[in-house]
PDB file of N, CA and C in Angstrom:
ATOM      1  N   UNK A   1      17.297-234.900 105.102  1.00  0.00           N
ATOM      2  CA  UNK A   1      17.737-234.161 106.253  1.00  0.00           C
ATOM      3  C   UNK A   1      16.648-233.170 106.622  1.00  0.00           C
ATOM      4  N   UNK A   2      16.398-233.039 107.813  1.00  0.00           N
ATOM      5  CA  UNK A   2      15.547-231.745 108.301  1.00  0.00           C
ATOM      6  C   UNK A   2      16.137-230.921 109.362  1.00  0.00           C
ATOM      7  N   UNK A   3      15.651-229.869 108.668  1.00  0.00           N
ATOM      8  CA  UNK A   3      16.632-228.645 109.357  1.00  0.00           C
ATOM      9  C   UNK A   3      15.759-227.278 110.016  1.00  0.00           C
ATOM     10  N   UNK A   4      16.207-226.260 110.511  1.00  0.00           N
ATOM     11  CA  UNK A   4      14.976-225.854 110.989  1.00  0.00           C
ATOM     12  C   UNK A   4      15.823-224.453 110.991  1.00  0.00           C
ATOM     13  N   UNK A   5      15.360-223.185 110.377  1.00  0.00           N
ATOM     14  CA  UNK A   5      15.884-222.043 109.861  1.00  0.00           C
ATOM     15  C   UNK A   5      14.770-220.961 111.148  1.00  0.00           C
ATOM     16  N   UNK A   6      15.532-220.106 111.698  1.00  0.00           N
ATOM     17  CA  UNK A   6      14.782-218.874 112.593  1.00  0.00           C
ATOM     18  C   UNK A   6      14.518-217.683 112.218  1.00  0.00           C
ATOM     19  N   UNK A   7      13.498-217.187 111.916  1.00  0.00           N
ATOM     20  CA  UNK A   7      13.762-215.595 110.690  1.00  0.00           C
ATOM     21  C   UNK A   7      12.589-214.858 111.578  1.00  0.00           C
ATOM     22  N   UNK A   8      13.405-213.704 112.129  1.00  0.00           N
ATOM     23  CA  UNK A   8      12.640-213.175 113.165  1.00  0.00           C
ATOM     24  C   UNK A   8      12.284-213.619 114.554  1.00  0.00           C
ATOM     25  N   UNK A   9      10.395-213.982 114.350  1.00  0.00           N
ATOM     26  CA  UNK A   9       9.522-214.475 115.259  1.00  0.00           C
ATOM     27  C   UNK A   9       9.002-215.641 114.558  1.00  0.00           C
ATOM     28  N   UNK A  10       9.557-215.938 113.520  1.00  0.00           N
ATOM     29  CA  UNK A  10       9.276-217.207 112.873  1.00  0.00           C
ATOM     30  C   UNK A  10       9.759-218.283 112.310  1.00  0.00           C
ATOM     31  N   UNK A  11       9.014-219.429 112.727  1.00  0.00           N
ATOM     32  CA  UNK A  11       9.671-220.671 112.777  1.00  0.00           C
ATOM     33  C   UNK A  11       9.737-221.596 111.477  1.00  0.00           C
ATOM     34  N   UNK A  12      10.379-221.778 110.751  1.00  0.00           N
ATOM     35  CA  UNK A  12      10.349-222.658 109.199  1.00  0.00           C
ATOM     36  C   UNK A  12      11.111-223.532 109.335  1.00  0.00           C
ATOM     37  N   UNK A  13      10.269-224.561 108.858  1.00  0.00           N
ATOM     38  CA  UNK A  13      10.714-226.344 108.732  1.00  0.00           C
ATOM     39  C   UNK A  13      11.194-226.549 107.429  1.00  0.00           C
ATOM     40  N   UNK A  14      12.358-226.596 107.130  1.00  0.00           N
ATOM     41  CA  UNK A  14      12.405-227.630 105.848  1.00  0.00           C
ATOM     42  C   UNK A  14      12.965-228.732 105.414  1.00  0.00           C
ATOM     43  N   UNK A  15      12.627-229.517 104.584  1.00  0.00           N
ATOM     44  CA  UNK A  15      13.241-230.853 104.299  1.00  0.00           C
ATOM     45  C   UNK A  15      13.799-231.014 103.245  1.00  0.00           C
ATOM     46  N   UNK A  16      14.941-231.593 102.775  1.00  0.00           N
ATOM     47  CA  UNK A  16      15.892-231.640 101.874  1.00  0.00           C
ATOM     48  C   UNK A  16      15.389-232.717 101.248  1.00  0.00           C
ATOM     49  N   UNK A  17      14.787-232.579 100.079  1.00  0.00           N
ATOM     50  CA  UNK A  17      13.831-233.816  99.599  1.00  0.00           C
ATOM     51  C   UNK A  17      14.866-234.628  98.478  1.00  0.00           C
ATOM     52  N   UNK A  18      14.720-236.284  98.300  1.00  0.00           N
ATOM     53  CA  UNK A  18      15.983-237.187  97.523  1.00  0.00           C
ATOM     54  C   UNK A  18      15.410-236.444  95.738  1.00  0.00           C
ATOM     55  N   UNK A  19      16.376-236.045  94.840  1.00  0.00           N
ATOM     56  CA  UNK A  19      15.620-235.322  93.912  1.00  0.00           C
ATOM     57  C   UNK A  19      15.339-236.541  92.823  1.00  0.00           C
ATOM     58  N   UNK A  20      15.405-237.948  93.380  1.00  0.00           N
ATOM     59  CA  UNK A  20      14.857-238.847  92.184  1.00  0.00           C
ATOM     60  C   UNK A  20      13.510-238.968  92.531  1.00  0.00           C
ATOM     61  N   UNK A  21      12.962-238.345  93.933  1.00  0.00           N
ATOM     62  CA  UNK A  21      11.448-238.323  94.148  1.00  0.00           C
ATOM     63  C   UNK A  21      10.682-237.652  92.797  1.00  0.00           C
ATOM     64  N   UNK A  22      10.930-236.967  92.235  1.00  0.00           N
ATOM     65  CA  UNK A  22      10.241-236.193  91.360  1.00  0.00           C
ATOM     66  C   UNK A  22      10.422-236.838  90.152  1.00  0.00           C
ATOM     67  N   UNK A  23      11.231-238.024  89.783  1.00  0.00           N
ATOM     68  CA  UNK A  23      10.776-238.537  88.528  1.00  0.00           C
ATOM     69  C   UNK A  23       9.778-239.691  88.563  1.00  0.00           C
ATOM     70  N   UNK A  24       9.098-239.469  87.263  1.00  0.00           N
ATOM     71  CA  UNK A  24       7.583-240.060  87.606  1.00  0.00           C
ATOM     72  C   UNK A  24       6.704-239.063  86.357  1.00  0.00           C
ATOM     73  N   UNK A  25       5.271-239.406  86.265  1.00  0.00           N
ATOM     74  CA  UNK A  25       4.497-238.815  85.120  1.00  0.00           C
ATOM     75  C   UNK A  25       3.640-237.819  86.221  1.00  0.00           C
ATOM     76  N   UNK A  26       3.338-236.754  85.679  1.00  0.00           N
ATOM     77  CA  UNK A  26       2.484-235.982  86.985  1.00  0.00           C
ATOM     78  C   UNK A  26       1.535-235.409  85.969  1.00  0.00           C
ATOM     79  N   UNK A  27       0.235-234.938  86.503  1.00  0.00           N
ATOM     80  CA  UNK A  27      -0.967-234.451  86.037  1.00  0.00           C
ATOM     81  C   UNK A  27      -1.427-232.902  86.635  1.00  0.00           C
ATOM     82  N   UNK A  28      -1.507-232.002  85.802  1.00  0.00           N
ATOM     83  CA  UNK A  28      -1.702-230.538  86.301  1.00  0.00           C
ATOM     84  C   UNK A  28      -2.743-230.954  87.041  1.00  0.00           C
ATOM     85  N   UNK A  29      -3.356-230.324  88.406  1.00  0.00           N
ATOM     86  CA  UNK A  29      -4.396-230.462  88.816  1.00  0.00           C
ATOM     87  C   UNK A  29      -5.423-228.826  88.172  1.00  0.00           C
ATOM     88  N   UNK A  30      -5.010-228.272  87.485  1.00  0.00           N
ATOM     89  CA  UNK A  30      -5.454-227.101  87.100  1.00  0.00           C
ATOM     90  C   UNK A  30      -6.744-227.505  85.269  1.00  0.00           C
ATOM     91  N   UNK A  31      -5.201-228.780  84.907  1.00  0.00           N
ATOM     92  CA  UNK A  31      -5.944-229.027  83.527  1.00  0.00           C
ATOM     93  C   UNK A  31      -5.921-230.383  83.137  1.00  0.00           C
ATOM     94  N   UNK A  32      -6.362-231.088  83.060  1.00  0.00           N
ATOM     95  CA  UNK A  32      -6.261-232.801  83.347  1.00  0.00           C
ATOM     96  C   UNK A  32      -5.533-233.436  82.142  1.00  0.00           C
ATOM     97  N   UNK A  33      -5.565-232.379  81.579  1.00  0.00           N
ATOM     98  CA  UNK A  33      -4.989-232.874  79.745  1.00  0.00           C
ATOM     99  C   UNK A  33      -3.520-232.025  79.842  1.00  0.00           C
ATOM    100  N   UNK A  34      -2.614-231.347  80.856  1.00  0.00           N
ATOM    101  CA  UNK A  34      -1.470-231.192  80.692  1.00  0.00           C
ATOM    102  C   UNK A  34      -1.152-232.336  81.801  1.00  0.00           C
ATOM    103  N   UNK A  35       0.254-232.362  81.370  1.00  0.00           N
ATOM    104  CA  UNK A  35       0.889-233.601  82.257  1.00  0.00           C
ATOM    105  C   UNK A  35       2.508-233.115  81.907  1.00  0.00           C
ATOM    106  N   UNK A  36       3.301-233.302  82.655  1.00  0.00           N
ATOM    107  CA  UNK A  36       4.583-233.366  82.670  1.00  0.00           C
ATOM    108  C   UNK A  36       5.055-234.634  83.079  1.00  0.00           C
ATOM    109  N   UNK A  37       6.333-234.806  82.682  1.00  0.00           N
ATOM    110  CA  UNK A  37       7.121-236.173  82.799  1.00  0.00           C
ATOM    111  C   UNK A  37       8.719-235.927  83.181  1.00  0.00           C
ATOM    112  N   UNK A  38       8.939-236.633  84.206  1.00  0.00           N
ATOM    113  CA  UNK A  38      10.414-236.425  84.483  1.00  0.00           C
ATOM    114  C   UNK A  38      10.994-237.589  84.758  1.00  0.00           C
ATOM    115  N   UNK A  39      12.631-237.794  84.053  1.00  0.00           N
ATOM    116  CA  UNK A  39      12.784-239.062  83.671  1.00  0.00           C
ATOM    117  C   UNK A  39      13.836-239.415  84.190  1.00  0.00           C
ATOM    118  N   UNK A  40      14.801-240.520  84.798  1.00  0.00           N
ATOM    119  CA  UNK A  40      16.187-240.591  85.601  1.00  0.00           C
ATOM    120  C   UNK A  40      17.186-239.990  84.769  1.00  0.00           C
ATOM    121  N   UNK A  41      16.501-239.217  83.711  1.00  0.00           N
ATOM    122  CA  UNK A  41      18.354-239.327  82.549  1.00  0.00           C
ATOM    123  C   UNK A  41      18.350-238.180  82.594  1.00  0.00           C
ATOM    124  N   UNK A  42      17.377-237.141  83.523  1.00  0.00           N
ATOM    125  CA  UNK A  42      17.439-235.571  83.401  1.00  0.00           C
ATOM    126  C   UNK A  42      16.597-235.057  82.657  1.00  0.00           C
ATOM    127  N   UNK A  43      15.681-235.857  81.741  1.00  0.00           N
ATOM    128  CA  UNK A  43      14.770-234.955  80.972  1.00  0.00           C
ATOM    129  C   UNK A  43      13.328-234.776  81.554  1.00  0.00           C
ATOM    130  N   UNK A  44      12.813-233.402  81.250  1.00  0.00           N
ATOM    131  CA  UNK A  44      11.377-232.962  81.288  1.00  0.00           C
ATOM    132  C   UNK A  44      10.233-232.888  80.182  1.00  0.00           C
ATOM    133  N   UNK A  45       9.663-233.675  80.067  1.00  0.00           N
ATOM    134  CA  UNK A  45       8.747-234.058  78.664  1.00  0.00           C
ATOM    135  C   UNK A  45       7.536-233.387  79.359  1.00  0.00           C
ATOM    136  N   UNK A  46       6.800-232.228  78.312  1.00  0.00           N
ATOM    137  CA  UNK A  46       5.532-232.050  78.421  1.00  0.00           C
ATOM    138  C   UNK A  46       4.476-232.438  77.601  1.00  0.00           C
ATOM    139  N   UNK A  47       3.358-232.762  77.760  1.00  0.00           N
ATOM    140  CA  UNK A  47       2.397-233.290  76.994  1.00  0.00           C
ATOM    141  C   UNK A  47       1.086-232.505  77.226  1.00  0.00           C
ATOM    142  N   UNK A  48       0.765-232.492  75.738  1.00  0.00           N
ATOM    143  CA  UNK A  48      -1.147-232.075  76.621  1.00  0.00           C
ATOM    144  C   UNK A  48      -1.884-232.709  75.594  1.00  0.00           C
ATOM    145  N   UNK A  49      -3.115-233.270  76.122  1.00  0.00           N
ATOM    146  CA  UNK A  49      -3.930-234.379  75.626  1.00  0.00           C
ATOM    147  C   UNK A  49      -3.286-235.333  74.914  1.00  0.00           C
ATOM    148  N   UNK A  50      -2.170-236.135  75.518  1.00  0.00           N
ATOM    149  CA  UNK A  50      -1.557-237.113  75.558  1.00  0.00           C
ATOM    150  C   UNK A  50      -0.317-236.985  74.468  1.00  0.00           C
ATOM    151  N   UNK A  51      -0.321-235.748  73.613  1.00  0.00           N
ATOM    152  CA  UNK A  51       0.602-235.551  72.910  1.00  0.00           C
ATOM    153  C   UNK A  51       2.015-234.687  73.271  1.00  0.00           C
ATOM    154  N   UNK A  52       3.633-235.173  73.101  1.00  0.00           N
ATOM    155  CA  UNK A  52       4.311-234.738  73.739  1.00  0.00           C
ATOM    156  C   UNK A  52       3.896-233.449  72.443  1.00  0.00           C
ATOM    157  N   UNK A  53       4.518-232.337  73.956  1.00  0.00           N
ATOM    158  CA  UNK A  53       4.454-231.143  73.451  1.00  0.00           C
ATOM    159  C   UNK A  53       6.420-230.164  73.586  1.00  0.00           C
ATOM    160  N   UNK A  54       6.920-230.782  74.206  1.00  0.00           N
ATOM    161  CA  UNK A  54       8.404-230.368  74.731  1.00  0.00           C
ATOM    162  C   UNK A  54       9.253-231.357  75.073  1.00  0.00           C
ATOM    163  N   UNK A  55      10.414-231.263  75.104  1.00  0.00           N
ATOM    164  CA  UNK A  55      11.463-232.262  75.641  1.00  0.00           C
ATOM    165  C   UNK A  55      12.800-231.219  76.227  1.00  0.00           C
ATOM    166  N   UNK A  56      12.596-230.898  77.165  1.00  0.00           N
ATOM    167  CA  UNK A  56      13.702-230.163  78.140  1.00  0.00           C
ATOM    168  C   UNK A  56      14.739-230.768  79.354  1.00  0.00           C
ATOM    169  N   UNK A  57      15.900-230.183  79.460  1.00  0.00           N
ATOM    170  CA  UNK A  57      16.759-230.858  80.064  1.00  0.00           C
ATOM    171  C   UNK A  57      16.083-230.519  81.320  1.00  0.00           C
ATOM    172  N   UNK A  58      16.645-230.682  82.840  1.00  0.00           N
ATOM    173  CA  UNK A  58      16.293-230.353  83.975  1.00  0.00           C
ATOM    174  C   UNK A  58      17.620-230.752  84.838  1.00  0.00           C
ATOM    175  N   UNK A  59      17.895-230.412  86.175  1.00  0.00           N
ATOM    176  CA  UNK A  59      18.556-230.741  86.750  1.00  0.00           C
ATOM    177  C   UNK A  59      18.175-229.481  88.285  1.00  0.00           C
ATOM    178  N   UNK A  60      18.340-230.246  89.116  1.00  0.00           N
ATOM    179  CA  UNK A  60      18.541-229.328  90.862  1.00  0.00           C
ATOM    180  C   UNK A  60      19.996-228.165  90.921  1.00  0.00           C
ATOM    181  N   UNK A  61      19.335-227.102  91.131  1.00  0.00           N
ATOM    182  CA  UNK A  61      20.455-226.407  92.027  1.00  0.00           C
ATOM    183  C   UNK A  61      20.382-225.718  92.936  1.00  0.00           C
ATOM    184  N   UNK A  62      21.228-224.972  93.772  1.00  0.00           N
ATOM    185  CA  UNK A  62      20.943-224.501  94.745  1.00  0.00           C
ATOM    186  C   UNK A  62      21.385-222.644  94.746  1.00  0.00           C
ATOM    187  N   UNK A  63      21.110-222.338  93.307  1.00  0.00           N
ATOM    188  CA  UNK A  63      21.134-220.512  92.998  1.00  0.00           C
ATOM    189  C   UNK A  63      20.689-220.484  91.517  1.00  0.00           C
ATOM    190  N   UNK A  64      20.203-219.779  91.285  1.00  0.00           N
ATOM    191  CA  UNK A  64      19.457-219.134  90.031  1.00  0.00           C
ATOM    192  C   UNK A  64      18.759-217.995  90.075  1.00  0.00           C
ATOM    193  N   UNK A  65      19.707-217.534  88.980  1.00  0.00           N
ATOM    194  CA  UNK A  65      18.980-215.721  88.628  1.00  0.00           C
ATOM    195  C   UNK A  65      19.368-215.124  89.920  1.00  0.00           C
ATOM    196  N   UNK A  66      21.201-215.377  90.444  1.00  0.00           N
ATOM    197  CA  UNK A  66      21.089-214.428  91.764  1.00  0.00           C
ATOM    198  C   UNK A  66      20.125-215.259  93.325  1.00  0.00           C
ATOM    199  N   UNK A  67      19.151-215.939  93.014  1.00  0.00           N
ATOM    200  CA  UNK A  67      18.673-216.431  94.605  1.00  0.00           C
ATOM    201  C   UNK A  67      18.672-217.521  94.851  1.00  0.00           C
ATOM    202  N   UNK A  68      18.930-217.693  96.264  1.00  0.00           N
ATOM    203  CA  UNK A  68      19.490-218.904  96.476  1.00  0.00           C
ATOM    204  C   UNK A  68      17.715-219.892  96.965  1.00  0.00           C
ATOM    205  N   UNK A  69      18.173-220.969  97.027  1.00  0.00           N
ATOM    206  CA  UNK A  69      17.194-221.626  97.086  1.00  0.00           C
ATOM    207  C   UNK A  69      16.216-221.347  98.768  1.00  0.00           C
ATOM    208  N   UNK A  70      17.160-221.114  99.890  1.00  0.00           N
ATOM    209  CA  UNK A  70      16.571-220.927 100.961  1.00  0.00           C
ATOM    210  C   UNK A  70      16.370-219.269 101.035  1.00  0.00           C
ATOM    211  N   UNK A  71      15.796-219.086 100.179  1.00  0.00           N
ATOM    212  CA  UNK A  71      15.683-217.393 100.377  1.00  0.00           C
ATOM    213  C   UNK A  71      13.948-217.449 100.177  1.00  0.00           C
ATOM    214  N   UNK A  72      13.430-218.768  99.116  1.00  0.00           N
ATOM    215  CA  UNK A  72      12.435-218.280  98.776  1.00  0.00           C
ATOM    216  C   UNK A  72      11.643-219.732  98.761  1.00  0.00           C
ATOM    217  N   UNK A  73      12.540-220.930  98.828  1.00  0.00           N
ATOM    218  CA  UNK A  73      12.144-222.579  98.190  1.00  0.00           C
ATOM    219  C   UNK A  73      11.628-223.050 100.301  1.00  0.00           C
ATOM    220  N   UNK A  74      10.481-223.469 100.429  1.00  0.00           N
ATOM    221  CA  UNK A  74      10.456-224.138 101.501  1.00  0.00           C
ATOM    222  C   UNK A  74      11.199-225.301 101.303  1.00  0.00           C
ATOM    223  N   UNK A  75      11.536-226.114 100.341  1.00  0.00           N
ATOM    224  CA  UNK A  75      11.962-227.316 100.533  1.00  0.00           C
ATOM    225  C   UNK A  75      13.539-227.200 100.337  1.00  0.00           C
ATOM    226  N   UNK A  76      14.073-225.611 100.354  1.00  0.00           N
ATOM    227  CA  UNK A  76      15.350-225.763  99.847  1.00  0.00           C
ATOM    228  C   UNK A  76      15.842-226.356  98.527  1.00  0.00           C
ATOM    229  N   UNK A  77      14.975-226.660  97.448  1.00  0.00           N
ATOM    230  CA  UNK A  77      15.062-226.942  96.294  1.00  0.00           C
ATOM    231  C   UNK A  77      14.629-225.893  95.389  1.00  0.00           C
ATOM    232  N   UNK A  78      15.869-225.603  93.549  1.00  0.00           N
ATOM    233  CA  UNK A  78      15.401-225.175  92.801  1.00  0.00           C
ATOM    234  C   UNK A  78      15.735-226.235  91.512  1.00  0.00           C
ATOM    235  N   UNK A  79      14.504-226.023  90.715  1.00  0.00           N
ATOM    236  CA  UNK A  79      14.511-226.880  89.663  1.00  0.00           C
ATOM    237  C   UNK A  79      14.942-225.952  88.795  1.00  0.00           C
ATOM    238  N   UNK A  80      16.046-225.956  87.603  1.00  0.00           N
ATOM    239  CA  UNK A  80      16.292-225.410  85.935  1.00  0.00           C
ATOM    240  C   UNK A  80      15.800-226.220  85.677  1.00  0.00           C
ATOM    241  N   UNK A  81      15.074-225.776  84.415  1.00  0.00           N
ATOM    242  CA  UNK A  81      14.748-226.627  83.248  1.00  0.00           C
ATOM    243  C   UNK A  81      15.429-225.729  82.163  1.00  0.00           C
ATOM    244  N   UNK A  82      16.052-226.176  80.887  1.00  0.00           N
ATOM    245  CA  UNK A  82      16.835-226.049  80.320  1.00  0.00           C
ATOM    246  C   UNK A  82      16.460-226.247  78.894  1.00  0.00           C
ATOM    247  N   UNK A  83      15.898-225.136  78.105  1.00  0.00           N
ATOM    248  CA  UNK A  83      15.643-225.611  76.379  1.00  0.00           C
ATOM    249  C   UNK A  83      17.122-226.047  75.508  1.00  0.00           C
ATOM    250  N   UNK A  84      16.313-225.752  74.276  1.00  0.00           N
ATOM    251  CA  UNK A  84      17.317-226.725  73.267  1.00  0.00           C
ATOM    252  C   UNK A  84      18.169-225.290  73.123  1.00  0.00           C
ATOM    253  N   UNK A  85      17.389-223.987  73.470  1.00  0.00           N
ATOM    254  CA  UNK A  85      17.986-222.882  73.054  1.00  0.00           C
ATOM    255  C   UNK A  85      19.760-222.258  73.926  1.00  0.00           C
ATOM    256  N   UNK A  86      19.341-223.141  75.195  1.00  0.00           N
ATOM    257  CA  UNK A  86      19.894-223.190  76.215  1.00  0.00           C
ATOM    258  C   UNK A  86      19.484-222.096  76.980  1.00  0.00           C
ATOM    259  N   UNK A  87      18.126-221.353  77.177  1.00  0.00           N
ATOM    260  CA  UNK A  87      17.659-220.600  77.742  1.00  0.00           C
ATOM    261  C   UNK A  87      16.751-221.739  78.921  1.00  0.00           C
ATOM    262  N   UNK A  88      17.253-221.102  80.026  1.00  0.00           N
ATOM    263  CA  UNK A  88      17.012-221.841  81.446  1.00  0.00           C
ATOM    264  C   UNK A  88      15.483-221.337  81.868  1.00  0.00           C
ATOM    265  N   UNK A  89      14.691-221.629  82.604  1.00  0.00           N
ATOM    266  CA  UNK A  89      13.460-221.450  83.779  1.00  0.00           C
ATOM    267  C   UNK A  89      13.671-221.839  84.942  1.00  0.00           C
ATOM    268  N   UNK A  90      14.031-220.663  85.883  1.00  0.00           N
ATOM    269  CA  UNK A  90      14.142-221.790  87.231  1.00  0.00           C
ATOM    270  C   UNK A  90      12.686-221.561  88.196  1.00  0.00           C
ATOM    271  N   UNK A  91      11.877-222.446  88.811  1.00  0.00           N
ATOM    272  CA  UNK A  91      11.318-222.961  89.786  1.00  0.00           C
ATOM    273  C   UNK A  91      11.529-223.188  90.895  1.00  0.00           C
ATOM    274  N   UNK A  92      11.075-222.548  91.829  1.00  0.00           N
ATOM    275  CA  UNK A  92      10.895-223.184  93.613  1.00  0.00           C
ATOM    276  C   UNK A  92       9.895-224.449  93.442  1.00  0.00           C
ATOM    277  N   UNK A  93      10.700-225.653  94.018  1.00  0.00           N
ATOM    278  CA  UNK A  93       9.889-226.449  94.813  1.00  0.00           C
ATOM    279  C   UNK A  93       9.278-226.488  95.436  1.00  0.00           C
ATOM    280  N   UNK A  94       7.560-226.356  95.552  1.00  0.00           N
ATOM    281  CA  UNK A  94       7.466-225.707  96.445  1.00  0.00           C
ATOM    282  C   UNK A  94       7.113-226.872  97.701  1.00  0.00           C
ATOM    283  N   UNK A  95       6.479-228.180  97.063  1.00  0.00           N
ATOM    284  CA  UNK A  95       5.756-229.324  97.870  1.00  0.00           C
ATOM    285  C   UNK A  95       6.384-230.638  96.800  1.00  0.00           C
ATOM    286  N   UNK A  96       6.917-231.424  97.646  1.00  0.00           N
ATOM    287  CA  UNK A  96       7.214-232.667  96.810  1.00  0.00           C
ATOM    288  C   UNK A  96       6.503-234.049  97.805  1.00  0.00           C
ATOM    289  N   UNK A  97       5.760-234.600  97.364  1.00  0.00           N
ATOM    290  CA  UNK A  97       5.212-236.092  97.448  1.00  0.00           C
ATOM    291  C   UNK A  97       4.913-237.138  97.287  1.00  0.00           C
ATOM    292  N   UNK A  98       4.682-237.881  97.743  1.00  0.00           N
ATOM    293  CA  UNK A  98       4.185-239.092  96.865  1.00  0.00           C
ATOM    294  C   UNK A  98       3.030-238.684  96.182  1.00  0.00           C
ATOM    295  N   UNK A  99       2.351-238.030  96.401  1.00  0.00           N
ATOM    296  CA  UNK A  99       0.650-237.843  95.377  1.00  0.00           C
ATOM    297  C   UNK A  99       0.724-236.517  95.076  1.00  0.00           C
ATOM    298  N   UNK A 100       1.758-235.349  95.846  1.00  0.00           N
ATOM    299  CA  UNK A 100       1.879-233.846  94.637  1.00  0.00           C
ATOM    300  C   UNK A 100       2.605-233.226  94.803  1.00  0.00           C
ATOM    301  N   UNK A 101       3.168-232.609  93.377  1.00  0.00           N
ATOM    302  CA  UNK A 101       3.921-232.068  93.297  1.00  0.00           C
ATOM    303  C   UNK A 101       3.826-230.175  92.685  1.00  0.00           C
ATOM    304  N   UNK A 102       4.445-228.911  93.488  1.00  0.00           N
ATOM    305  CA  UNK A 102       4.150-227.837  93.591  1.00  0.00           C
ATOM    306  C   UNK A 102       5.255-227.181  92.900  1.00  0.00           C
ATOM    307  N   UNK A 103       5.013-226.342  92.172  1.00  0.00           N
ATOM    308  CA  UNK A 103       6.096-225.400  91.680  1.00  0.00           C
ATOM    309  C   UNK A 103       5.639-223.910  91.658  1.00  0.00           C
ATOM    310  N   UNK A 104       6.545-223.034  91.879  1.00  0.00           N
ATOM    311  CA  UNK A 104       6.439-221.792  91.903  1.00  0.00           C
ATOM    312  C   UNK A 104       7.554-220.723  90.943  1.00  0.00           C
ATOM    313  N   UNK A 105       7.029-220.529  89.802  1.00  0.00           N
ATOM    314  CA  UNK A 105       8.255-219.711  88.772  1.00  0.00           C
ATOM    315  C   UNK A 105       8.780-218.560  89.170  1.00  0.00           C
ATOM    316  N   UNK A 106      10.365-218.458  89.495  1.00  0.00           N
ATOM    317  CA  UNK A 106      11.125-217.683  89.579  1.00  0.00           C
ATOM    318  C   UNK A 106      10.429-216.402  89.006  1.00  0.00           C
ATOM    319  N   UNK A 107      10.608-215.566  89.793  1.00  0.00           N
ATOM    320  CA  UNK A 107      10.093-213.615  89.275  1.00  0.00           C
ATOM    321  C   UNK A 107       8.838-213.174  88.888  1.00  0.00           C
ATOM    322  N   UNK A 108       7.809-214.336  89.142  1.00  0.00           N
ATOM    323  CA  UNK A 108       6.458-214.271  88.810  1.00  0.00           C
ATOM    324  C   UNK A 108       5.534-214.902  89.625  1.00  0.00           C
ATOM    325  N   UNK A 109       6.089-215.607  90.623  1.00  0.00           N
ATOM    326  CA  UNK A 109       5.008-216.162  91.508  1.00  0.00           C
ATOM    327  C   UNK A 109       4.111-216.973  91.546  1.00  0.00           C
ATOM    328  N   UNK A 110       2.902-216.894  91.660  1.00  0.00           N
ATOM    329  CA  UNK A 110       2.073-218.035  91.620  1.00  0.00           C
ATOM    330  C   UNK A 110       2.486-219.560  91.213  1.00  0.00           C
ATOM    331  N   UNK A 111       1.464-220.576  91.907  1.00  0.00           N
ATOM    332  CA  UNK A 111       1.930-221.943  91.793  1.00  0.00           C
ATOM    333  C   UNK A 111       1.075-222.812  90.740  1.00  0.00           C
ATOM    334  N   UNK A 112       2.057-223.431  90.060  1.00  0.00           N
ATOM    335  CA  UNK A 112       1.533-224.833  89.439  1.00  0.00           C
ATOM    336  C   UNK A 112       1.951-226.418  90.112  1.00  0.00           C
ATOM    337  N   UNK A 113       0.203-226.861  90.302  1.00  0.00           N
ATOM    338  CA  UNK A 113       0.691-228.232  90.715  1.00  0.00           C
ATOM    339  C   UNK A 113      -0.164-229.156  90.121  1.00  0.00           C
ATOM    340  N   UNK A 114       0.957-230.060  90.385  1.00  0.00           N
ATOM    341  CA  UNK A 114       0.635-231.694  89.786  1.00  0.00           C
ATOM    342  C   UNK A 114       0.277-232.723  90.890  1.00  0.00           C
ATOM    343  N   UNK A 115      -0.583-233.748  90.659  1.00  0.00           N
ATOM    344  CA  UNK A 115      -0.988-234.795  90.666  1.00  0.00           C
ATOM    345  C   UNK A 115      -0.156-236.137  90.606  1.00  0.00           C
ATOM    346  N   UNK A 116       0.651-237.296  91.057  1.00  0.00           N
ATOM    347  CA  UNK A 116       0.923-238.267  90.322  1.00  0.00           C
ATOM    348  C   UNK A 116       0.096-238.976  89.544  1.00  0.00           C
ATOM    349  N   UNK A 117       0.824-239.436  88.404  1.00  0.00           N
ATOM    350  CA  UNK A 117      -0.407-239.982  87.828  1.00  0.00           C
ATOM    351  C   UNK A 117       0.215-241.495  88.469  1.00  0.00           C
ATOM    352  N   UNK A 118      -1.244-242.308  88.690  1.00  0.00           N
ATOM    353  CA  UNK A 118      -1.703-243.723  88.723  1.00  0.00           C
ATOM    354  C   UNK A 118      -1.049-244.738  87.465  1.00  0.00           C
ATOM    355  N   UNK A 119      -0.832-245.685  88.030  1.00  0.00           N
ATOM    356  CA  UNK A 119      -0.510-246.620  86.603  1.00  0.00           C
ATOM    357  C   UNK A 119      -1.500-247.077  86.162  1.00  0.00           C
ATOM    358  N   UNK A 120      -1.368-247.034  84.813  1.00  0.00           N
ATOM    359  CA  UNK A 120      -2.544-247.765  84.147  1.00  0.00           C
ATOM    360  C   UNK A 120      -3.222-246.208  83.559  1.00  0.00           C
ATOM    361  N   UNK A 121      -2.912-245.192  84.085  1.00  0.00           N
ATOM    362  CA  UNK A 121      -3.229-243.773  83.075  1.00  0.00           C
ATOM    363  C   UNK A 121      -2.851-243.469  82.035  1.00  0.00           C
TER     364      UNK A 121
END
């Protein structure tokens, strides 16, 4: 769905992205040896230099920590990820694609993004 939000003098586009787009193997573009993995059954596997390093639940919602997703998510998406501890991380979506994917951590800002990885990587 695309929808189109008015705030002020300014105009914001966003798109309600299908959230099985994001499962798939992705590659930090920051460090070529981290990689994340997201899988149809809900899990988030991290790896770096090809070794898993985490196995976290994940799932979409639309409030965490108090904000809602269109307060701060261009795509109207927030990702939890979810330890074994049951201590949550939530993420703005910030860019979802076929070739990258953007995240932005709740209460701290700045972005991490990924790469898809290619088959045969």
């Amino acid at each position: 769905m695309i929808g189109f939000m008015f705030s002020g003098w300014c105009l914001s586009i966003y798109t309600e992205i299908p959230e099985e787009d994001i499962v798939d193997t992705w590659v930090s573009t920051e460090d070529p040896n981290a990689k994340i993995e997201f899988t149809e059954d809900g899990l988030k596997k991290t790896y770096y230099e090809n070794e898993m390093t985490g196995a976290y639940s994940y799932v979409f919602v639309e409030e965490c920590e108090g904000v809602t997703s269109l307060e701060k998510s261009p795509l109207d998406t927030v990702l939890r990820v979810v330890s074994d501890e049951n201590k949550y991380t939530c993420y703005h979506v910030m860019n979802l694609t076929n070739e990258r994917f953007t995240l932005s951590l709740f209460g701290r800002g700045g972005l991490s993004s990924y790469e898809r990885v290619e088959s045969g990587q």
